[in-house]
C-alpha atoms as a PDB file:
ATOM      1  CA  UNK A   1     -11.052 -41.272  -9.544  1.00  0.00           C
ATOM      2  CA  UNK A   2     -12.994 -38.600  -8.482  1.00  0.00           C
ATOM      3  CA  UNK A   3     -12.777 -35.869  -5.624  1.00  0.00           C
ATOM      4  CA  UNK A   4     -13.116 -37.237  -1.808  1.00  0.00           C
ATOM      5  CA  UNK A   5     -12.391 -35.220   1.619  1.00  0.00           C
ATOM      6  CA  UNK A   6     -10.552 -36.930   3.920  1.00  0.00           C
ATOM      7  CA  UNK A   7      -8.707 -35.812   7.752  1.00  0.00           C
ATOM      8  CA  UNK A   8      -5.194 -34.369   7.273  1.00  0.00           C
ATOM      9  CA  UNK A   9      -2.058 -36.066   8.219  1.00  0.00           C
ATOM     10  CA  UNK A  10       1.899 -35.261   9.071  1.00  0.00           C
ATOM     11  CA  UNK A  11       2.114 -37.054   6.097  1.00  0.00           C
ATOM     12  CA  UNK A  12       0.140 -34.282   3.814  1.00  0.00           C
ATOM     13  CA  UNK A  13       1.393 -31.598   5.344  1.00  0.00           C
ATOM     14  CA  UNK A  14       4.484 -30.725   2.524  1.00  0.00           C
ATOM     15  CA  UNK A  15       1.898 -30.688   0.117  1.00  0.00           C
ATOM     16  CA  UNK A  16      -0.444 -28.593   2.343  1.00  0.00           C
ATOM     17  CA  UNK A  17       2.244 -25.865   2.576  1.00  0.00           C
ATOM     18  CA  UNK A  18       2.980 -26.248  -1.039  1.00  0.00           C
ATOM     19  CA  UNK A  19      -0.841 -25.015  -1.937  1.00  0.00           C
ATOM     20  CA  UNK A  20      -0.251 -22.147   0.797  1.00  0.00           C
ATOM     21  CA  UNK A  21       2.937 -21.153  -0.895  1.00  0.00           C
ATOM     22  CA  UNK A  22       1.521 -20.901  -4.601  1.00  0.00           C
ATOM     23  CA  UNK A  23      -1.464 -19.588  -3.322  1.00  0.00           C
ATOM     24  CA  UNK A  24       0.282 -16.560  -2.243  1.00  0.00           C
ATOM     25  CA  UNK A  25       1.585 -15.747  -5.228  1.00  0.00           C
ATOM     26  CA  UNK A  26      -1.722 -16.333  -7.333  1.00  0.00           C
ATOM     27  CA  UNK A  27      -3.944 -14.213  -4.232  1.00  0.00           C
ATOM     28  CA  UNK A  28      -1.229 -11.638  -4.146  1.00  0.00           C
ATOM     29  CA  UNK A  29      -0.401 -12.138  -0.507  1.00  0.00           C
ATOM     30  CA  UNK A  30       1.393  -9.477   1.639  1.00  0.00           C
ATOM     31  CA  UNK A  31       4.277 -11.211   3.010  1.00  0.00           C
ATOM     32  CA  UNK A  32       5.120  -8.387   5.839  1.00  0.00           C
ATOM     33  CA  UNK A  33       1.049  -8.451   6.547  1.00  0.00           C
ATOM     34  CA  UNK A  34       0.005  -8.285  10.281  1.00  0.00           C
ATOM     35  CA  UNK A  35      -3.872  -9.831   9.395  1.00  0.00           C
ATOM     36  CA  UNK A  36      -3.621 -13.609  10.764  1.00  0.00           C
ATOM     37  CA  UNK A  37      -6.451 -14.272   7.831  1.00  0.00           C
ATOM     38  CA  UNK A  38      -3.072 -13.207   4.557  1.00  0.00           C
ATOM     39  CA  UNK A  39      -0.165 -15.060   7.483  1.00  0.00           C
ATOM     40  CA  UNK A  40       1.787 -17.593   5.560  1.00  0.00           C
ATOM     41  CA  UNK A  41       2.339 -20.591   8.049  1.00  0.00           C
ATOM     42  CA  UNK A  42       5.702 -22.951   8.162  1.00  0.00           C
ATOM     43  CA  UNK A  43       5.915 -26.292   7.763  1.00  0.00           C
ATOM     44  CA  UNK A  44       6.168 -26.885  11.689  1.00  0.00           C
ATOM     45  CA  UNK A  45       2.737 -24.801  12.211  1.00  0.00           C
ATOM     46  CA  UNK A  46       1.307 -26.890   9.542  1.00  0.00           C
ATOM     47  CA  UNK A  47       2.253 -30.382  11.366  1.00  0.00           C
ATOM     48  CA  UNK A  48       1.378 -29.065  14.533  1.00  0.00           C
ATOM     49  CA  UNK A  49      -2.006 -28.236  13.845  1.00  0.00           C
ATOM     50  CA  UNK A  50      -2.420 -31.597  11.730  1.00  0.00           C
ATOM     51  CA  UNK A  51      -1.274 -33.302  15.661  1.00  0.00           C
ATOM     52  CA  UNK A  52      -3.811 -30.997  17.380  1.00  0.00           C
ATOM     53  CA  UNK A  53      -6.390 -33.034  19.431  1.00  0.00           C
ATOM     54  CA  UNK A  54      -9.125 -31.743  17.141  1.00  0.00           C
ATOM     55  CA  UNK A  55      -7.705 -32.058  13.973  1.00  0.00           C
ATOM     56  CA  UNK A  56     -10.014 -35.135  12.802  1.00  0.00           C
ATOM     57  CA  UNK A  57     -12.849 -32.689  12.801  1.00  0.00           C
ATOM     58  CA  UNK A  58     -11.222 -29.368  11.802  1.00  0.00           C
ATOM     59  CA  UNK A  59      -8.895 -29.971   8.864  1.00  0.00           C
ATOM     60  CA  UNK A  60     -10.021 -32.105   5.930  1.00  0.00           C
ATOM     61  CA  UNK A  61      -7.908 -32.705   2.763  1.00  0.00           C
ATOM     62  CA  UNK A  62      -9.256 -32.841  -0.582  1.00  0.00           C
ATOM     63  CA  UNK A  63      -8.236 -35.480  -2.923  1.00  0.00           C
ATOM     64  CA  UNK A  64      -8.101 -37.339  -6.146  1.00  0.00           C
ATOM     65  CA  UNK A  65      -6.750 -40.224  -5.098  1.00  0.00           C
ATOM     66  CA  UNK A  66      -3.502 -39.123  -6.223  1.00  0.00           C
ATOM     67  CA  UNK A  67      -2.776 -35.461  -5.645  1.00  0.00           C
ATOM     68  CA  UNK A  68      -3.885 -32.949  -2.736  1.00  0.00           C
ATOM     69  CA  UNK A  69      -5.674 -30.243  -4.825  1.00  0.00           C
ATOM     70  CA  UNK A  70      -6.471 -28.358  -1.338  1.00  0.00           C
ATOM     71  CA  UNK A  71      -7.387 -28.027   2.207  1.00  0.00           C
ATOM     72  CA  UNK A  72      -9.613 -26.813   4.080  1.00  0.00           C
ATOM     73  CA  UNK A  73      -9.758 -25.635   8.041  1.00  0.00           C
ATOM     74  CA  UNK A  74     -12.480 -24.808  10.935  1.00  0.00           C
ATOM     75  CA  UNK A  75     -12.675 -23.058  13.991  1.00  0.00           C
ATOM     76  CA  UNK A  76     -14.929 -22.163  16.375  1.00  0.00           C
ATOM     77  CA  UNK A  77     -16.424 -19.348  18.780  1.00  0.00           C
ATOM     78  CA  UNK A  78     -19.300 -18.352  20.978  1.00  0.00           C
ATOM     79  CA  UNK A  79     -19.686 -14.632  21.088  1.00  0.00           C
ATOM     80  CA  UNK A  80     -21.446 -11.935  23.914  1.00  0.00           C
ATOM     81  CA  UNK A  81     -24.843 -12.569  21.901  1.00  0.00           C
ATOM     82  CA  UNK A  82     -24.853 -16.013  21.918  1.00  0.00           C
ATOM     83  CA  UNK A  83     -24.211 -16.428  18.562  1.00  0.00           C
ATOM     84  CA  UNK A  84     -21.645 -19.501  17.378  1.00  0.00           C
ATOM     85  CA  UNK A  85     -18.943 -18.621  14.889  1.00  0.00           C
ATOM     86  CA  UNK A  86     -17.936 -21.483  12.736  1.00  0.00           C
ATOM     87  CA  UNK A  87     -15.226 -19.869  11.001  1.00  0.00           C
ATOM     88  CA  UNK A  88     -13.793 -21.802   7.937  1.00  0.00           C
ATOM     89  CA  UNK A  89     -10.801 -21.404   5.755  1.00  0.00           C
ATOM     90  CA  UNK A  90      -9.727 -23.328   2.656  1.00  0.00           C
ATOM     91  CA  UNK A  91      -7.209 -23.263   0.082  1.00  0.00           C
ATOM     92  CA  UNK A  92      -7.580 -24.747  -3.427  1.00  0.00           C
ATOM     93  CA  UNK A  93      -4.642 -24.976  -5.086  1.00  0.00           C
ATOM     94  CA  UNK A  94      -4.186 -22.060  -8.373  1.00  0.00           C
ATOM     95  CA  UNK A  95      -3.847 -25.087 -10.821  1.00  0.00           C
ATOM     96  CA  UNK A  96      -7.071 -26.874  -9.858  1.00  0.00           C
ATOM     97  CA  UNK A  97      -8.912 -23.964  -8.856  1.00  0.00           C
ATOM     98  CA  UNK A  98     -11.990 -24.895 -11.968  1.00  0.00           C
ATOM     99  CA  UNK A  99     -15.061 -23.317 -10.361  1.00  0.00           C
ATOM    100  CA  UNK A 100     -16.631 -27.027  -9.901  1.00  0.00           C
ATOM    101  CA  UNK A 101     -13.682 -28.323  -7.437  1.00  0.00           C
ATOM    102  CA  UNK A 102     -13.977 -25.001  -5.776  1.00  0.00           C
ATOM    103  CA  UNK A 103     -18.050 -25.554  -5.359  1.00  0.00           C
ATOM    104  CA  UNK A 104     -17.617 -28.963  -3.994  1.00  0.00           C
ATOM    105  CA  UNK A 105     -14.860 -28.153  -1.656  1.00  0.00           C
ATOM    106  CA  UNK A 106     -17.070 -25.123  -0.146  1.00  0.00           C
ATOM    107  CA  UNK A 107     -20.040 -27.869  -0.436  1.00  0.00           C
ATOM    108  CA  UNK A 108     -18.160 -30.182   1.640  1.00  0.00           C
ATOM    109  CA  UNK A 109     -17.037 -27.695   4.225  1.00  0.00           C
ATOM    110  CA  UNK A 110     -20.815 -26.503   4.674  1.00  0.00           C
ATOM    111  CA  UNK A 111     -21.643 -30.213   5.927  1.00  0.00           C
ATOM    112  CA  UNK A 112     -18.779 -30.836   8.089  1.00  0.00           C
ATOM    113  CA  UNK A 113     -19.818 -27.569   9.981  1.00  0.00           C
ATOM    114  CA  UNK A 114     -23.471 -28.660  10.004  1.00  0.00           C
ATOM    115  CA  UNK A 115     -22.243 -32.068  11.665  1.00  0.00           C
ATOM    116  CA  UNK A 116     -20.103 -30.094  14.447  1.00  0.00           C
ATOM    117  CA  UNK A 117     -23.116 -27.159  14.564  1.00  0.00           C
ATOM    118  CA  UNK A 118     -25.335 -30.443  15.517  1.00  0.00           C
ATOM    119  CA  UNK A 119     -22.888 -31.705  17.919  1.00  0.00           C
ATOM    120  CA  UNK A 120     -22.379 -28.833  19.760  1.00  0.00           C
ATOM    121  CA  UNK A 121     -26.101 -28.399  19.790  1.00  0.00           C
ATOM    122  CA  UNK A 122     -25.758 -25.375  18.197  1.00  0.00           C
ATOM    123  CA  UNK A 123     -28.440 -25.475  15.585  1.00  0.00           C
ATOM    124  CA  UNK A 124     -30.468 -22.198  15.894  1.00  0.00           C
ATOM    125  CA  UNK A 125     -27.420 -20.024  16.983  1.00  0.00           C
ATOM    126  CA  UNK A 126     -24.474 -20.945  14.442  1.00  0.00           C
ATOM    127  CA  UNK A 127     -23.378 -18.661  11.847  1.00  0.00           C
ATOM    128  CA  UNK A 128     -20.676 -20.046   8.855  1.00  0.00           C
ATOM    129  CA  UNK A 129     -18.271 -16.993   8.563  1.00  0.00           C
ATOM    130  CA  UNK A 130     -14.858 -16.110   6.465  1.00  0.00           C
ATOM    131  CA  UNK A 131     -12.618 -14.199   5.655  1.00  0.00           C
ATOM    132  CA  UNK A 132     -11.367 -12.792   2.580  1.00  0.00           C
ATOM    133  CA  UNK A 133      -8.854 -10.372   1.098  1.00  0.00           C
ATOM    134  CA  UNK A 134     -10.183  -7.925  -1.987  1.00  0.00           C
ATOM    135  CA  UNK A 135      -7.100  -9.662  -4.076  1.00  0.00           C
ATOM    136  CA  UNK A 136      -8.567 -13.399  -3.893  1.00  0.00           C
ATOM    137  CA  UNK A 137     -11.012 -12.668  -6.639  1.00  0.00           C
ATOM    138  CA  UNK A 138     -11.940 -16.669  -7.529  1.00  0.00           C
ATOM    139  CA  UNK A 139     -12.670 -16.917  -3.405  1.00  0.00           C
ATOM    140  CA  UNK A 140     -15.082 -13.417  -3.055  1.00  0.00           C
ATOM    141  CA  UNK A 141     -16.757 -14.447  -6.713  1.00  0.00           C
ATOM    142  CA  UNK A 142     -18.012 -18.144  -5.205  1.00  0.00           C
ATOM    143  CA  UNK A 143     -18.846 -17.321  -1.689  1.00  0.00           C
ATOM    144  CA  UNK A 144     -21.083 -13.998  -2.662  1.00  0.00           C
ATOM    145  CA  UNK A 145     -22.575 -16.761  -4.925  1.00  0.00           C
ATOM    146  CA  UNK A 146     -23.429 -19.031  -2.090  1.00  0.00           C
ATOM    147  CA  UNK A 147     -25.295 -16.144  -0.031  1.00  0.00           C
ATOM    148  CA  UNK A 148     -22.310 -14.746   2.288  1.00  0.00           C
ATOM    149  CA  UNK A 149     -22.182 -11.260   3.021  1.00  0.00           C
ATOM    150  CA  UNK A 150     -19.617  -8.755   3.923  1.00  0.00           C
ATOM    151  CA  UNK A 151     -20.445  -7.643   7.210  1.00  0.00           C
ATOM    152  CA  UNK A 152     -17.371  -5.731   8.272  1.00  0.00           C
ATOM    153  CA  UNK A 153     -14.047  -4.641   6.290  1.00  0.00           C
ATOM    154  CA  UNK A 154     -10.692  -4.172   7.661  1.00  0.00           C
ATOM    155  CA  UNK A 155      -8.644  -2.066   6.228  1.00  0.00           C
ATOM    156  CA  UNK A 156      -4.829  -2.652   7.017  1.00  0.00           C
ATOM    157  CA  UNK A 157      -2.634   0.825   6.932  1.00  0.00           C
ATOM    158  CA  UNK A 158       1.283   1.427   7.233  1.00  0.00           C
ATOM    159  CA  UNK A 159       3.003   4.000   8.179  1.00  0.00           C
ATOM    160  CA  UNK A 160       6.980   4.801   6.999  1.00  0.00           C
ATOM    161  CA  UNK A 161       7.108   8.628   7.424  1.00  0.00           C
ATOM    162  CA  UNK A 162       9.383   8.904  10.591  1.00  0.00           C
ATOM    163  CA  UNK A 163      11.327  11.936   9.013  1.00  0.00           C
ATOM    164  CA  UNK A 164       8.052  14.370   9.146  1.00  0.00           C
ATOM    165  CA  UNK A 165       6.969  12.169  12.604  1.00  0.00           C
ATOM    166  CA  UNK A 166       6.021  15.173  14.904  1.00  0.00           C
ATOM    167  CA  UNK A 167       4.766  14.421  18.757  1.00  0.00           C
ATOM    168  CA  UNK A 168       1.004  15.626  18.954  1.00  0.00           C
ATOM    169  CA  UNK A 169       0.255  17.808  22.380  1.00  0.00           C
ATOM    170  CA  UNK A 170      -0.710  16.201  25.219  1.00  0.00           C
ATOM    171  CA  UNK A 171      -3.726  17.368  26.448  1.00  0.00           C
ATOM    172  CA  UNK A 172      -3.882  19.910  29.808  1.00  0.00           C
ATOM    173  CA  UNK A 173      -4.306  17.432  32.499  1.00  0.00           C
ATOM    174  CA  UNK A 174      -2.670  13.840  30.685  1.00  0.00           C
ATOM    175  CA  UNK A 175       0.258  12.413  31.624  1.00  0.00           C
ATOM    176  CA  UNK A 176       1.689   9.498  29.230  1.00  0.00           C
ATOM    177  CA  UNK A 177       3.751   6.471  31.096  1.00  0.00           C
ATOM    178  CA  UNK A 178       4.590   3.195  29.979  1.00  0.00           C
ATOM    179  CA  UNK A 179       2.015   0.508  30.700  1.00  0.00           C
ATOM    180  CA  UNK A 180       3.654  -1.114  33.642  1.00  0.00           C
ATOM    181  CA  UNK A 181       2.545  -4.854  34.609  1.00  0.00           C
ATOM    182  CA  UNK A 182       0.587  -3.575  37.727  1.00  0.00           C
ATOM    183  CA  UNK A 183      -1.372  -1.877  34.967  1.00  0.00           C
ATOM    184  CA  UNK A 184      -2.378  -4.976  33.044  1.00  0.00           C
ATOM    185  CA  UNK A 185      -5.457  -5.580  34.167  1.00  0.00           C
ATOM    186  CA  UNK A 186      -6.565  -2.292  33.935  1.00  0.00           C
ATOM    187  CA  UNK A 187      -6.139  -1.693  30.307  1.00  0.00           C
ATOM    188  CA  UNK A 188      -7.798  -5.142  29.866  1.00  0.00           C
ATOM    189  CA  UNK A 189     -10.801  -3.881  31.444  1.00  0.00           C
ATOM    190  CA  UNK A 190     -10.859  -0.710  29.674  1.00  0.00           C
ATOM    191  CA  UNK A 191     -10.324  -2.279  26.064  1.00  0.00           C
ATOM    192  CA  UNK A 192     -13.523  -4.745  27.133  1.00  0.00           C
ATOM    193  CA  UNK A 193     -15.157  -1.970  27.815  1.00  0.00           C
ATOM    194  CA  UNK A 194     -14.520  -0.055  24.729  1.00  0.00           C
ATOM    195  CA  UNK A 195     -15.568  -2.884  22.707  1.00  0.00           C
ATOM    196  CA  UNK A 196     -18.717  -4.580  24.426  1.00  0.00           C
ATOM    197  CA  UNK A 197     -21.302  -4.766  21.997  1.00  0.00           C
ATOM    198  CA  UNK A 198     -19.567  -4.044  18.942  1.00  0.00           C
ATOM    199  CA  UNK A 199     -19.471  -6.192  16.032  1.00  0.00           C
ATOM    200  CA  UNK A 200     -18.320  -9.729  16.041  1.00  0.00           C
ATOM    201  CA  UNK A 201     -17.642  -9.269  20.199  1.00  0.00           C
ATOM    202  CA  UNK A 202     -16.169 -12.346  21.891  1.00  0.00           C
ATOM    203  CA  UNK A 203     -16.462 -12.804  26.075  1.00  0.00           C
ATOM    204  CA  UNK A 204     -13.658 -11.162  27.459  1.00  0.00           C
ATOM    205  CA  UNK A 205     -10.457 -13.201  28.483  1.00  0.00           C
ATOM    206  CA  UNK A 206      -7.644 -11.791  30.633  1.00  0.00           C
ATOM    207  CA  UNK A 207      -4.847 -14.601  30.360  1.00  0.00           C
ATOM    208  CA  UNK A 208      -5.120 -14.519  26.444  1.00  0.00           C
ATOM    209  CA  UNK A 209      -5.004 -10.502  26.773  1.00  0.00           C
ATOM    210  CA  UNK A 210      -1.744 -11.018  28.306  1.00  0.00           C
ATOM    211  CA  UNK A 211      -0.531 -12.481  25.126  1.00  0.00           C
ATOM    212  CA  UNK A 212      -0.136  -8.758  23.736  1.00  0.00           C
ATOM    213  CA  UNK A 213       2.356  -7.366  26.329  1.00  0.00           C
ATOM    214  CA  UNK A 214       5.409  -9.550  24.979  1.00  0.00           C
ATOM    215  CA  UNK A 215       7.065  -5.999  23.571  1.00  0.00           C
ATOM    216  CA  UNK A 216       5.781  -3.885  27.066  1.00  0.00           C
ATOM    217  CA  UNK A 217       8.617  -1.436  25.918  1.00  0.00           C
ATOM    218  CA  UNK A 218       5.898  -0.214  22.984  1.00  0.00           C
ATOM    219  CA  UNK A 219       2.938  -0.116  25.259  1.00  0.00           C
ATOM    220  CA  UNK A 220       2.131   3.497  26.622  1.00  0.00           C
ATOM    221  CA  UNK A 221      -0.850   4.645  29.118  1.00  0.00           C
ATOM    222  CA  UNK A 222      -2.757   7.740  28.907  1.00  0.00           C
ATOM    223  CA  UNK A 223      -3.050   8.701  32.647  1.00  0.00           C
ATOM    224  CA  UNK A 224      -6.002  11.516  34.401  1.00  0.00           C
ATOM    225  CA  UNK A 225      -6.426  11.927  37.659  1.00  0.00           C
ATOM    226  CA  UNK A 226      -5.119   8.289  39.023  1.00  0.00           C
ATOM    227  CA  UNK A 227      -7.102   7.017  36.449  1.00  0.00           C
ATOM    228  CA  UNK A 228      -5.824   5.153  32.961  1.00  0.00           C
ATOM    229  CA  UNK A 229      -8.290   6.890  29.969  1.00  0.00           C
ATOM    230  CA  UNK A 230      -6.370   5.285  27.104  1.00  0.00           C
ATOM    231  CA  UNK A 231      -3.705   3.430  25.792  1.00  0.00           C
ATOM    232  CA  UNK A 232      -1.543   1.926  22.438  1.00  0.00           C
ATOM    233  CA  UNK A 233      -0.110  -1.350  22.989  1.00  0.00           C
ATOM    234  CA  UNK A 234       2.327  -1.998  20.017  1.00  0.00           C
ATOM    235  CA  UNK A 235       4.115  -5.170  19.044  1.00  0.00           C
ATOM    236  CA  UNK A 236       6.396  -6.421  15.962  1.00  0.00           C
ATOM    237  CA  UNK A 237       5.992  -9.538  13.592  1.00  0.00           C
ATOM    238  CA  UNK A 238       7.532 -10.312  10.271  1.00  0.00           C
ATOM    239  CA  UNK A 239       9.922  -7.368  10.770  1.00  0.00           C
ATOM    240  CA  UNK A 240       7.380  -4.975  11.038  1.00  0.00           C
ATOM    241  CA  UNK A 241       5.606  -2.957  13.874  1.00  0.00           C
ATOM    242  CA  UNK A 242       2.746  -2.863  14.149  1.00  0.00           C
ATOM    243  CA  UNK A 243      -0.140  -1.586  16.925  1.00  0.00           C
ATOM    244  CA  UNK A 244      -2.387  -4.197  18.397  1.00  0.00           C
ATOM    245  CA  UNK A 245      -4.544  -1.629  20.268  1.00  0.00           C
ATOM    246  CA  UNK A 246      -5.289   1.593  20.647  1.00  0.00           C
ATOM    247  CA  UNK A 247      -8.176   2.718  23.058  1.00  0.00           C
ATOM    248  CA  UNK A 248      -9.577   5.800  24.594  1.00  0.00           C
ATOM    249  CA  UNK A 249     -11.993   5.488  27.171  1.00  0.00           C
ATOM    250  CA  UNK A 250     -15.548   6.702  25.190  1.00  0.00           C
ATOM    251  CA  UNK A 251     -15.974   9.869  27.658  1.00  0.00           C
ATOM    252  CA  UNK A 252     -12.302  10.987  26.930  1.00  0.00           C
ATOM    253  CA  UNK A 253     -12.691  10.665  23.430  1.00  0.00           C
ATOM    254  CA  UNK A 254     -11.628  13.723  20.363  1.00  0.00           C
ATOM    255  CA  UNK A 255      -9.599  15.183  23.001  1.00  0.00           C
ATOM    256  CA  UNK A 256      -6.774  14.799  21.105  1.00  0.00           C
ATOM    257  CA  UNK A 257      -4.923  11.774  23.586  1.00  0.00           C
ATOM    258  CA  UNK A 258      -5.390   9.168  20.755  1.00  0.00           C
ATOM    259  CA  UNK A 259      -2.553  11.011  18.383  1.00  0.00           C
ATOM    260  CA  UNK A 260      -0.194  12.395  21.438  1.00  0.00           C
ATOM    261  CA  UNK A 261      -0.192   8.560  22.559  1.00  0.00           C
ATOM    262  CA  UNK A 262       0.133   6.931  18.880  1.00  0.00           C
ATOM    263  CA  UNK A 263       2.889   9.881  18.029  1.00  0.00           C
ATOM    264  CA  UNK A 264       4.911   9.560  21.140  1.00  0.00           C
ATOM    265  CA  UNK A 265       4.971   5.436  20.044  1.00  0.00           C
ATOM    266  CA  UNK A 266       5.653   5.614  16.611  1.00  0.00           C
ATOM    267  CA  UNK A 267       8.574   7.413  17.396  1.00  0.00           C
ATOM    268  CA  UNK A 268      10.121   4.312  19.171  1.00  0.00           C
ATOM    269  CA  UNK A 269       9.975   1.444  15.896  1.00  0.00           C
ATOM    270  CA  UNK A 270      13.314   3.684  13.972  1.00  0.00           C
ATOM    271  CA  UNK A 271      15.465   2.777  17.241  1.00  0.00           C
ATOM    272  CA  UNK A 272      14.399  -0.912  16.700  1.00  0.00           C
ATOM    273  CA  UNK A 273      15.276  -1.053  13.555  1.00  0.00           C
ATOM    274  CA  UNK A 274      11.887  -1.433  11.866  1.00  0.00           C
ATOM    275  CA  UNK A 275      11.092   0.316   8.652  1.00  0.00           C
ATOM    276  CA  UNK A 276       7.317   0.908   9.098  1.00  0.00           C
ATOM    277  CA  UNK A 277       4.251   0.630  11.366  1.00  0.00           C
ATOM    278  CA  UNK A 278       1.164  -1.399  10.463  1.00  0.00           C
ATOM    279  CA  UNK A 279      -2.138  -1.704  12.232  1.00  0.00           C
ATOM    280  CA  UNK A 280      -5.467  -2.663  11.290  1.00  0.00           C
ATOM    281  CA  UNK A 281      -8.944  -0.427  11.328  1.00  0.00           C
ATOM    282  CA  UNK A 282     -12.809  -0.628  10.280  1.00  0.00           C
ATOM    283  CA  UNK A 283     -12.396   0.364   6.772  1.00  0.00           C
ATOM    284  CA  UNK A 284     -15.941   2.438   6.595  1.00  0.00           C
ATOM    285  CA  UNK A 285     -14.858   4.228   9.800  1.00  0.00           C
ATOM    286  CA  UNK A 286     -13.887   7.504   7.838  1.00  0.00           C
ATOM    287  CA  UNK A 287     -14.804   9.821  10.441  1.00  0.00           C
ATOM    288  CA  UNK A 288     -12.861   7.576  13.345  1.00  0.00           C
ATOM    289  CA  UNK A 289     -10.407   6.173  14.127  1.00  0.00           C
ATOM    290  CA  UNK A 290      -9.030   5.842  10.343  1.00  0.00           C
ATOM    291  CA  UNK A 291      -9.308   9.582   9.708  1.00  0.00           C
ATOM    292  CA  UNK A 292      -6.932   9.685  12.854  1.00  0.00           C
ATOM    293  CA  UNK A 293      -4.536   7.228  11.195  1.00  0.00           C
ATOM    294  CA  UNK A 294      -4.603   9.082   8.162  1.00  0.00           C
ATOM    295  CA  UNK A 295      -3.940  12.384  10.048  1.00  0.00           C
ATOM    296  CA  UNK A 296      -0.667  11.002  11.563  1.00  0.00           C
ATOM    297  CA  UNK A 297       0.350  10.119   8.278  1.00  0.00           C
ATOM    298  CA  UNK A 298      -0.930   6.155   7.917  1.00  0.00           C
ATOM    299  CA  UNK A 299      -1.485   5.159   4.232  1.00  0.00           C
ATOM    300  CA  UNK A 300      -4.179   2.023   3.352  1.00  0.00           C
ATOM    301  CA  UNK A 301      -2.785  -1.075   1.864  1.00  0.00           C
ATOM    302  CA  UNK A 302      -5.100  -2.842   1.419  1.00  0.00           C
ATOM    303  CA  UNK A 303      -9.168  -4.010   2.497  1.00  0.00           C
ATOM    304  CA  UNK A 304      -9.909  -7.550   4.285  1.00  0.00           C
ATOM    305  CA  UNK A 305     -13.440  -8.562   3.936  1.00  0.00           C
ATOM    306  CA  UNK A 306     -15.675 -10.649   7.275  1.00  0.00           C
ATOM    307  CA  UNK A 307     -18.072 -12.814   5.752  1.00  0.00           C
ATOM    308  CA  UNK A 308     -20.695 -14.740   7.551  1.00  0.00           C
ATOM    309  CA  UNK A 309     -24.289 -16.213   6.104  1.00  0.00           C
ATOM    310  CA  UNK A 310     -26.610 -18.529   8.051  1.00  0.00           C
ATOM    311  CA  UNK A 311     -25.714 -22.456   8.331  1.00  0.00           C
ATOM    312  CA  UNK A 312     -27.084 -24.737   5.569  1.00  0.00           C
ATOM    313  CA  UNK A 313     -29.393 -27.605   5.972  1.00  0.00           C
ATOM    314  CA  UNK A 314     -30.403 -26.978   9.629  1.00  0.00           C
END
């Protein structure tokens, strides 16, 4: 019988964390990773995104008839520019992973987003994007193939030095505080700020901002005057830390308040019993913010890839 795409169900979803599982193995996935794009879901996430309202049109199977060689998922976006993101993931599983079952699963994704690009009347503004870590080398060989290009690179760092951890100065005129919750909206505002009209920009939302406060004990302010210039919110997952933000307002900037805030937080992960620090940065920013990392003692671990190419067929 041969290869057919089909919606998922609760019923496919042991088999659909199966192909996750080996996958990791075969694509060399970081278990402690903080990039969503390398997380390894449980069977629970699985099934709950198979029950999602929207699951008929985001998550297809792929099929013989007999066995689930792979799955595939889609989201989507509308950033600052106008632009829609149709972001798509799939997983083919390492024993069926022939470079014919991997072109026809990528074919069939490309029309199911072309459907929902049409639906959402969408046609002259969608973009198909991925993502992609250097390690799955079958994935980055067929999509460069198919006309995607790497438009930004992550590069995910950890740091594990606490012994030679020193506090950098604060700068005359800085005072560092704890981001209290009167302060929320604040920082939110600055960190839109910071990023409006960079790369891949989405419209600012405050409730889903609020999501990164759950450890507020690792989230420090830079204060001047009354005024908040910067900030490092940090967080943990997968028994790791790791920093979800760290922003200095653009006119404050090479002051030297990005490494007395990042220093002063670092020190806190030991007490919590966490044996390293991760955080994520533009991988060509060598000048930046990674030569800052690097400074403080951050070592890379390893580069994620953004893909995006224009939508077939429209």
């Amino acid at each position: 019988m041969g290869l057919t795409f089909r919606a998922a169900t609760v019923a496919d979803c042991p088999a659909m964390l199966r192909i996750r599982l080996d996958s990791c193995v075969t694509d060399q996935v970081d278990p402690h990773s903080i990039v969503l794009a390398e997380s390894v879901p449980t069977l629970t996430e699985i099934e709950n995104s198979v029950r999602h309202k929207d699951a008929r049109d985001t998550i297809m199977i792929m099929w013989d008839g007999q066995t689930i060689l792979g799955y595939a998922q889609i989201a989507w976006w509308y950033e600052v520019d106008g632009t829609t993101v149709y972001l798509h993931r799939d997983w083919v599983h390492p024993d069926h992973r022939d470079p014919s079952t991997m072109r026809w699963m990528l074919a069939r994704v490309h029309r199911r987003i072309t459907t929902l690009a049409s639906l959402h009347r969408a046609e002259v503004t969608a973009v198909i994007a991925t993502n992609v870590s250097e390690s799955e080398h079958e994935r980055k060989t067929l999509i460069e193939a198919y006309g995607y290009r790497a438009e930004w690179t992550q590069i995910e760092m950890e740091f594990t030095d606490f012994d030679r951890l020193m506090p950098y100065p604060v700068p005359e005129g800085i005072t560092i505080r704890p981001v209290r919750a009167e302060d929320y909206r604040t920082v939110w505002q600055l960190n839109s700020a910071v990023y409006a009209g960079t790369w891949g920009a989405t419209p600012p939302d405050f409730d889903d901002f609020l999501e990164v406060f759950d450890h507020p004990h690792l989230c420090d302010a830079a204060w001047e005057g009354g005024q908040i210039v910067g900030f490092v919110i940090g967080r943990t997952r997968r028994g790791v830390g790791f920093i979800d933000e760290m922003t200095v307002a653009t006119p404050h900037q090479r002051r030297g308040i990005a490494a007395a805030l990042l220093s002063r937080n670092l020190a806190r992960y030991p007490t919590l019993g966490l044996p390293s620090v991760r955080l994520q940065t533009d991988a060509a920013n060598l000048a930046g913010a990674r030569a800052l990392y690097e400074m403080l003692g951050f070592k890379p671990l390893k580069l994620h890839l953004k893909y995006r190419r224009p939508t077939p067929y429209l």
